[in-house]
C-alpha atoms as a PDB file:
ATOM      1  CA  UNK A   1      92.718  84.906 104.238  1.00  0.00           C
ATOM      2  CA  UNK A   2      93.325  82.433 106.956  1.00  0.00           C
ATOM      3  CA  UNK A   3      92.036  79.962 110.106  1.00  0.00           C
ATOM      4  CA  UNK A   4      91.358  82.409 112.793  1.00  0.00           C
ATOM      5  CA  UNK A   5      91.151  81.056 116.279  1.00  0.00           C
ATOM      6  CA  UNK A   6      88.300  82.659 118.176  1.00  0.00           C
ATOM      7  CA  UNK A   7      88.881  82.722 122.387  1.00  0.00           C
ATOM      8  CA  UNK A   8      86.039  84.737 124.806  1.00  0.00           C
ATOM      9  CA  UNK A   9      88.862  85.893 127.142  1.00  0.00           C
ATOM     10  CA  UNK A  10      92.707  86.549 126.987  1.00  0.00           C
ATOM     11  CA  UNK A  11      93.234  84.712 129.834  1.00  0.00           C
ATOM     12  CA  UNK A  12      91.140  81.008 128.029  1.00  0.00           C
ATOM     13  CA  UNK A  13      94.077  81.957 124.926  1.00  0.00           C
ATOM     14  CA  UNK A  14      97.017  82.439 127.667  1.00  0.00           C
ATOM     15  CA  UNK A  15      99.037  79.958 126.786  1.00  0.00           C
ATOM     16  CA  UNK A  16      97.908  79.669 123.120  1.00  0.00           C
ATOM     17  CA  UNK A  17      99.384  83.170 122.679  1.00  0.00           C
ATOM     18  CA  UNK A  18     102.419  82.663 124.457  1.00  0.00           C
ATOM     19  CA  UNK A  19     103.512  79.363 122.963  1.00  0.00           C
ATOM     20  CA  UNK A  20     102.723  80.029 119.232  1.00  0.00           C
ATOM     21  CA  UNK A  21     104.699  83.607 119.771  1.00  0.00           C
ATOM     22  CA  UNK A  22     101.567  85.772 119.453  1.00  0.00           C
ATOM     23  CA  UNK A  23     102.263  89.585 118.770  1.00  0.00           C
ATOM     24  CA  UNK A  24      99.403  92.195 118.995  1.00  0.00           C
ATOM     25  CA  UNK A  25      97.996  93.709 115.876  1.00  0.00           C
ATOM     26  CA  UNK A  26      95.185  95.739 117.628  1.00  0.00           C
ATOM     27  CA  UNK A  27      93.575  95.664 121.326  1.00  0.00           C
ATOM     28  CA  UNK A  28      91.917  91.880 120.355  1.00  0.00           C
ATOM     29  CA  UNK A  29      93.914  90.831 117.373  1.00  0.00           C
ATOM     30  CA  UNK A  30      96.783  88.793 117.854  1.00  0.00           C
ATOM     31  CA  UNK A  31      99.014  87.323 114.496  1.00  0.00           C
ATOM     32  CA  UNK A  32     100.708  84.193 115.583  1.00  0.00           C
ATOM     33  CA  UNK A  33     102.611  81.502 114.129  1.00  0.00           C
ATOM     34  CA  UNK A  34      99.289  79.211 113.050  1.00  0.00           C
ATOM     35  CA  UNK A  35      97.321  82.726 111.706  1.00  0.00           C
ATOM     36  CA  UNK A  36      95.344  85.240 113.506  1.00  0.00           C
ATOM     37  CA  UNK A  37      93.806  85.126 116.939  1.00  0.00           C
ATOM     38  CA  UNK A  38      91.122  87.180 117.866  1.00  0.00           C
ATOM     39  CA  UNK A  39      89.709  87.471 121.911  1.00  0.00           C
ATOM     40  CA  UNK A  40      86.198  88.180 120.931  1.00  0.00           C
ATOM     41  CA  UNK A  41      84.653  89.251 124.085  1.00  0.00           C
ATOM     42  CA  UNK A  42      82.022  87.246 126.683  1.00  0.00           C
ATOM     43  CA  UNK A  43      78.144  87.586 125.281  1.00  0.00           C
ATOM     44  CA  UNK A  44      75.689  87.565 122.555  1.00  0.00           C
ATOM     45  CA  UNK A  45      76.814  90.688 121.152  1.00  0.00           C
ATOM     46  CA  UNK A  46      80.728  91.472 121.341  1.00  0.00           C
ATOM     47  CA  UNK A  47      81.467  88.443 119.216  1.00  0.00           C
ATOM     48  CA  UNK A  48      79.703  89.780 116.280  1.00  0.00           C
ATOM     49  CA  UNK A  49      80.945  93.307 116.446  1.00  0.00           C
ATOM     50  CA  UNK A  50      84.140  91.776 116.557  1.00  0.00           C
ATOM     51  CA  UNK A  51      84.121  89.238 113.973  1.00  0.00           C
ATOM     52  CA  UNK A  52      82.841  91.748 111.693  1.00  0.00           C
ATOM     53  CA  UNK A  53      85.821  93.578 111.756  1.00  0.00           C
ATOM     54  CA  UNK A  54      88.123  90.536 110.528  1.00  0.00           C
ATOM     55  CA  UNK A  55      88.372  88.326 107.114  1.00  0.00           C
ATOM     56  CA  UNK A  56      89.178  84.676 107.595  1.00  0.00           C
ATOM     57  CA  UNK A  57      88.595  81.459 105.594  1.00  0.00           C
ATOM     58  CA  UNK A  58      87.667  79.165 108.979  1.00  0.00           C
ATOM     59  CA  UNK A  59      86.699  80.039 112.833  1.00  0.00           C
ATOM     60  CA  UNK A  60      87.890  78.000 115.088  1.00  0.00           C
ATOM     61  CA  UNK A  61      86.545  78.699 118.517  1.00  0.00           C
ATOM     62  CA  UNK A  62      88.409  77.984 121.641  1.00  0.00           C
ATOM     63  CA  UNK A  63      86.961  78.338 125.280  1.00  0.00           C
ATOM     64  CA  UNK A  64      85.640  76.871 128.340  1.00  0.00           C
ATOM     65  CA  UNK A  65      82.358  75.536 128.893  1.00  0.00           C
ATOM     66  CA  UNK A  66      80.019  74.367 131.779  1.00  0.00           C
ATOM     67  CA  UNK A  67      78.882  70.865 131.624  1.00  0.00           C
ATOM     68  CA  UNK A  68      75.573  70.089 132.021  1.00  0.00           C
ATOM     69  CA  UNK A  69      75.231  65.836 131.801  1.00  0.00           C
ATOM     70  CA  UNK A  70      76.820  63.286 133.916  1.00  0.00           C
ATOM     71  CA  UNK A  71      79.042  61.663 131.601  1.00  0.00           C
ATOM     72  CA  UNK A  72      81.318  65.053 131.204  1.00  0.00           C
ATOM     73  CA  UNK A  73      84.444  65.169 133.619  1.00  0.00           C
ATOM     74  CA  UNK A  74      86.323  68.243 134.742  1.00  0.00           C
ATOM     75  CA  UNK A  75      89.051  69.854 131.825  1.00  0.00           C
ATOM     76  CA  UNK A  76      87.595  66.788 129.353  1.00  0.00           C
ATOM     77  CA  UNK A  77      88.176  69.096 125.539  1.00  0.00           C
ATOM     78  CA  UNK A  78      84.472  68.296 124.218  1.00  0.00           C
ATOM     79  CA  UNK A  79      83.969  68.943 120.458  1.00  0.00           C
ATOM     80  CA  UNK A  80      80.338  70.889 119.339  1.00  0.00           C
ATOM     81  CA  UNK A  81      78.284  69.349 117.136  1.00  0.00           C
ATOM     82  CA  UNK A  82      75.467  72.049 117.648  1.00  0.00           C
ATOM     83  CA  UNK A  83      74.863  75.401 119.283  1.00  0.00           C
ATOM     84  CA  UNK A  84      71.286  76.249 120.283  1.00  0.00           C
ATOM     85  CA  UNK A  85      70.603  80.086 122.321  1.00  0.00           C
ATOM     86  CA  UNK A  86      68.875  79.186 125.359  1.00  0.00           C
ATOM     87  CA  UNK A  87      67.140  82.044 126.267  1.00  0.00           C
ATOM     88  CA  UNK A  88      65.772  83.611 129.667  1.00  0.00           C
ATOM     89  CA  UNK A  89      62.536  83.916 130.425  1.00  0.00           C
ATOM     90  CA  UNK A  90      62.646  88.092 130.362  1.00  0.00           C
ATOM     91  CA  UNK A  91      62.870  91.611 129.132  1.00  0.00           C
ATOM     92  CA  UNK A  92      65.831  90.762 126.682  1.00  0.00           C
ATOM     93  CA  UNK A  93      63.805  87.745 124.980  1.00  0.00           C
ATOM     94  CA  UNK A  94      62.567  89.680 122.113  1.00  0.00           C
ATOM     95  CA  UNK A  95      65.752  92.198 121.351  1.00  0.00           C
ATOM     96  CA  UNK A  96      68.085  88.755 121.449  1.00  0.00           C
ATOM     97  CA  UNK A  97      65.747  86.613 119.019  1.00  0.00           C
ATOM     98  CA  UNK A  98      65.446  89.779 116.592  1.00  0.00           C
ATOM     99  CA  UNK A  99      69.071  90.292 116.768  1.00  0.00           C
ATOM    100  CA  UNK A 100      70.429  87.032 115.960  1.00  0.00           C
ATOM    101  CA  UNK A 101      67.366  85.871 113.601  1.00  0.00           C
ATOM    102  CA  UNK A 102      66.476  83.253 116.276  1.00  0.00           C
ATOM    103  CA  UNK A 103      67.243  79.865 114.195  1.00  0.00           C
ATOM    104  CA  UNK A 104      68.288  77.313 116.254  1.00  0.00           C
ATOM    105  CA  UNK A 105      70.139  74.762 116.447  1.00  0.00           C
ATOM    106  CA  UNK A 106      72.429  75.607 114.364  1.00  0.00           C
ATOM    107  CA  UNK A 107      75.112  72.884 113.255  1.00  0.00           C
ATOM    108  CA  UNK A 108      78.581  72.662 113.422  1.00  0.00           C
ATOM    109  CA  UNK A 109      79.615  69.260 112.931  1.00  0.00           C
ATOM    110  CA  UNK A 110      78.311  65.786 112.525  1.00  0.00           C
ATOM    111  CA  UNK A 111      79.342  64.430 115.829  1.00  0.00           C
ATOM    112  CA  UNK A 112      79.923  65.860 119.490  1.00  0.00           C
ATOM    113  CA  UNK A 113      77.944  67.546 121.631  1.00  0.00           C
ATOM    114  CA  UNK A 114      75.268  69.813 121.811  1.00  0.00           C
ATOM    115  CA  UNK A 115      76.212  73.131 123.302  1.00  0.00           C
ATOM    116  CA  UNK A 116      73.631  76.234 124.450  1.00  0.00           C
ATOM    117  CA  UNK A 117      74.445  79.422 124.606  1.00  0.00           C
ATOM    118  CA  UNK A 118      72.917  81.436 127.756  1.00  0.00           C
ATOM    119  CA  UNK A 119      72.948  84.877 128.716  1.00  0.00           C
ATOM    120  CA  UNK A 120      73.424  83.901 131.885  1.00  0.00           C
ATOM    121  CA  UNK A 121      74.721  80.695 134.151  1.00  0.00           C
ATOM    122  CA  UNK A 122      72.645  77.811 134.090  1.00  0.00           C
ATOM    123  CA  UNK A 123      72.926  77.029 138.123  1.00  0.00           C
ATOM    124  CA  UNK A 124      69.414  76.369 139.697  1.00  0.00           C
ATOM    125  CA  UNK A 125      67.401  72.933 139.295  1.00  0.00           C
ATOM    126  CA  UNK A 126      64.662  74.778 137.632  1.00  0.00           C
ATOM    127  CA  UNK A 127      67.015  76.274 134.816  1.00  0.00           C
ATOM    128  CA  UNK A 128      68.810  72.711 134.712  1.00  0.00           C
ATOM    129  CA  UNK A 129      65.520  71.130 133.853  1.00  0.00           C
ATOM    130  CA  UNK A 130      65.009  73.516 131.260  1.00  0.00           C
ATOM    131  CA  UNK A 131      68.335  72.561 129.588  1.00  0.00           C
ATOM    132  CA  UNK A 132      68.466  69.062 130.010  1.00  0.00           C
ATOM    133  CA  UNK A 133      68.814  68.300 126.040  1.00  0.00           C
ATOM    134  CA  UNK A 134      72.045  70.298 126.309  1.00  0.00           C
ATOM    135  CA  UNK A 135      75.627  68.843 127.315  1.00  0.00           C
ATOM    136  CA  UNK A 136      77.327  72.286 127.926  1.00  0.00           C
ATOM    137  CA  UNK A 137      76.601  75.762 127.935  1.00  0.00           C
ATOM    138  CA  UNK A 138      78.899  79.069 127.169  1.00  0.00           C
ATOM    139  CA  UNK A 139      78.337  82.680 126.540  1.00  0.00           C
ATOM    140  CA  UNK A 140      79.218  83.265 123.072  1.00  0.00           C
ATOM    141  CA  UNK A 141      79.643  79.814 121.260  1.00  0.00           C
ATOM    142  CA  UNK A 142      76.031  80.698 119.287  1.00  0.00           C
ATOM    143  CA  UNK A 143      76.869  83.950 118.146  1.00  0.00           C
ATOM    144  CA  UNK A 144      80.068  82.641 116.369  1.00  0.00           C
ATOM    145  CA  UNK A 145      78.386  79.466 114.855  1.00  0.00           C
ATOM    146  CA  UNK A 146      75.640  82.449 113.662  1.00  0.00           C
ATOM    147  CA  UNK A 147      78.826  84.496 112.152  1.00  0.00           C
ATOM    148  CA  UNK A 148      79.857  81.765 110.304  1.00  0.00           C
ATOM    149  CA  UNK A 149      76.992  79.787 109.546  1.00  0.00           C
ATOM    150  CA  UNK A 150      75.563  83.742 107.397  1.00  0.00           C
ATOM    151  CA  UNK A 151      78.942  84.281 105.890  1.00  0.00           C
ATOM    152  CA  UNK A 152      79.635  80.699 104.743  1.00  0.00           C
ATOM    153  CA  UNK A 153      82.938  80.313 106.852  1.00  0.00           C
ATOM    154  CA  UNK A 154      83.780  76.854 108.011  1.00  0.00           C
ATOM    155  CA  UNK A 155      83.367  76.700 111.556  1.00  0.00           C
ATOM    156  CA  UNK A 156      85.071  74.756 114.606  1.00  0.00           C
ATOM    157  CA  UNK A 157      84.340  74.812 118.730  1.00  0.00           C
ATOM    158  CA  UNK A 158      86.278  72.994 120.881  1.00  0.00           C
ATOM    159  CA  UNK A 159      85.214  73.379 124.724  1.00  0.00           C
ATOM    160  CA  UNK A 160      86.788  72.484 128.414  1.00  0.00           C
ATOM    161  CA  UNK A 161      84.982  71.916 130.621  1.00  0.00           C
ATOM    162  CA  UNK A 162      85.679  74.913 133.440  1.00  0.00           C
ATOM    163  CA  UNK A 163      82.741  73.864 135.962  1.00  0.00           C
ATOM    164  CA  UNK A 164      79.430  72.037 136.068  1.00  0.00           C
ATOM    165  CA  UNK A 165      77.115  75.104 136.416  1.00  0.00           C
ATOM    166  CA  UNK A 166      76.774  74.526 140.386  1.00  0.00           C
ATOM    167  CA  UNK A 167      76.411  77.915 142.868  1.00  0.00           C
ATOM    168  CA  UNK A 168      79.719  77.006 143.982  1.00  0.00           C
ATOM    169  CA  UNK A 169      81.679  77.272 140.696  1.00  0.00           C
ATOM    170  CA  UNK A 170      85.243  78.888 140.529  1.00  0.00           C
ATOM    171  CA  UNK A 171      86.092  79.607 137.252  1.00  0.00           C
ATOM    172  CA  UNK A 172      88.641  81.889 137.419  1.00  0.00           C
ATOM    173  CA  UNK A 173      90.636  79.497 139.456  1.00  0.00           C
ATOM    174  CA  UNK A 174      90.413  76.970 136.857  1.00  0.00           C
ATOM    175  CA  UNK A 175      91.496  79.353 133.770  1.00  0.00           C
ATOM    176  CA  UNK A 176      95.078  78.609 134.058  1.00  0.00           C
ATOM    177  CA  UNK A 177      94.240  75.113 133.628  1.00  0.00           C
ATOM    178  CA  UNK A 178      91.796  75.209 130.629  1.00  0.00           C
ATOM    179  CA  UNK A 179      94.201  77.394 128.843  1.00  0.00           C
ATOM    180  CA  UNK A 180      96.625  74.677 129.199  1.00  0.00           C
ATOM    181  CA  UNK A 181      94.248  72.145 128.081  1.00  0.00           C
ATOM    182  CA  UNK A 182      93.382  74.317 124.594  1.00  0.00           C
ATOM    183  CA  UNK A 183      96.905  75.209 123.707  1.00  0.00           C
ATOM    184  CA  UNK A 184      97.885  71.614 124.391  1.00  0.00           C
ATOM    185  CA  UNK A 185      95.745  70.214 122.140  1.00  0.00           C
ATOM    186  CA  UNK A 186      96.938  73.162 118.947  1.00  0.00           C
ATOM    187  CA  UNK A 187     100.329  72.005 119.788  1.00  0.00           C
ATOM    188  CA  UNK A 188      99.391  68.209 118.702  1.00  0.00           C
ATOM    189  CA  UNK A 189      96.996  68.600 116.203  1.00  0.00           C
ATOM    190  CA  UNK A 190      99.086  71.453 114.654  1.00  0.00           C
ATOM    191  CA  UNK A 191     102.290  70.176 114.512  1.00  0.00           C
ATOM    192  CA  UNK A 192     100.975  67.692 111.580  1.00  0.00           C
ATOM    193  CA  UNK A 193      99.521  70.755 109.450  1.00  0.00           C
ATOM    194  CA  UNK A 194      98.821  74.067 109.418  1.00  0.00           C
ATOM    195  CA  UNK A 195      95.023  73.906 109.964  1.00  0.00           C
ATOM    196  CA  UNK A 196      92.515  71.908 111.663  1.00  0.00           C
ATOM    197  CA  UNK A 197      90.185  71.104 109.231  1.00  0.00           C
END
């Protein structure tokens, strides 16, 4: 078994795929030059069905993130030290908590931030008060850190920050730049060694 590197979207693992010669194994499986890749899907839910499907001996997740304090700049790589699900206030409550054994936060590492996972963008004041013990939020950051943390698999997250959860975000535009950031920083801290533990 070996590292896998976990990415929501093909287009966050761009240039990760490209640079460390990535060939496809199945429609989200890459093998690579520094192990597998896998693009595990945006959610709560994808991730896991996913991950199932795939041994490894460490997850290293890879992705962008919205930042949600002040001291956070645009495409800063932010290190997790916890993942919490923060949860809307409606029909889906109940099905998510039952799903994922609603335990959080769950941690990661002892220092960096302190990332939630929404099932949604955090953009209006009222949600931002809500989440104001948070630094960042993603989409599927808790369900890998759940993944791990019940199969005892050493687990990773590295975040850029894409936006700062604000009506006017542009994501997409900024894509080709955080997938820059994240293969920029396997380049460096791979060269060394094989792994990044």
């Amino acid at each position: 078994m070996s590292e896998l590197f976990v990415f929501a979207t093909f287009r966050e693992a761009k240039k990760t795929l490209e640079f460390f010669n990535a060939k496809p194994v199945s429609d989200h499986l890459y093998q690579s030059d520094i192990g597998n890749i896998l693009i595990c899907g945006v959610g709560l839910f994808e991730p896991l069905f996913r991950l199932h499907q795939i041994e490894c001996s460490s997850i290293t997740n890879l992705g962008c993130a919205g930042g949600l304090c002040n001291t956070l700049k645009l495409f800063d790589l932010v290190e997790v030290s916890k993942v919490s699900l923060f949860l809307p206030d409606d029909l889906h409550h109940e099905e998510i908590k039952t799903t994922l054994e609603y335990t959080p936060p769950l941690p990661i590492q002892e220092k960096g931030k302190y990332l939630a996972t929404s099932t949604y963008p955090i953009k209006t004041s009222q949600l931002k008060q809500r989440a104001k013990k948070y630094d960042l939020v993603d989409m599927e950051g808790y369900s890998i850190a759940y993944f791990a943390n019940k199969h005892d698999i050493p687990c990773k997250m590295l975040k850029v920050i894409s936006d700062f959860s604000d009506e006017g975000s542009v994501i997409k535009e900024r894509l080709e730049q955080v997938s820059l950031v994240l293969c920029e920083f396997l380049k460096k801290n791979l060269s060394k060694k094989n792994s990044l533990r």
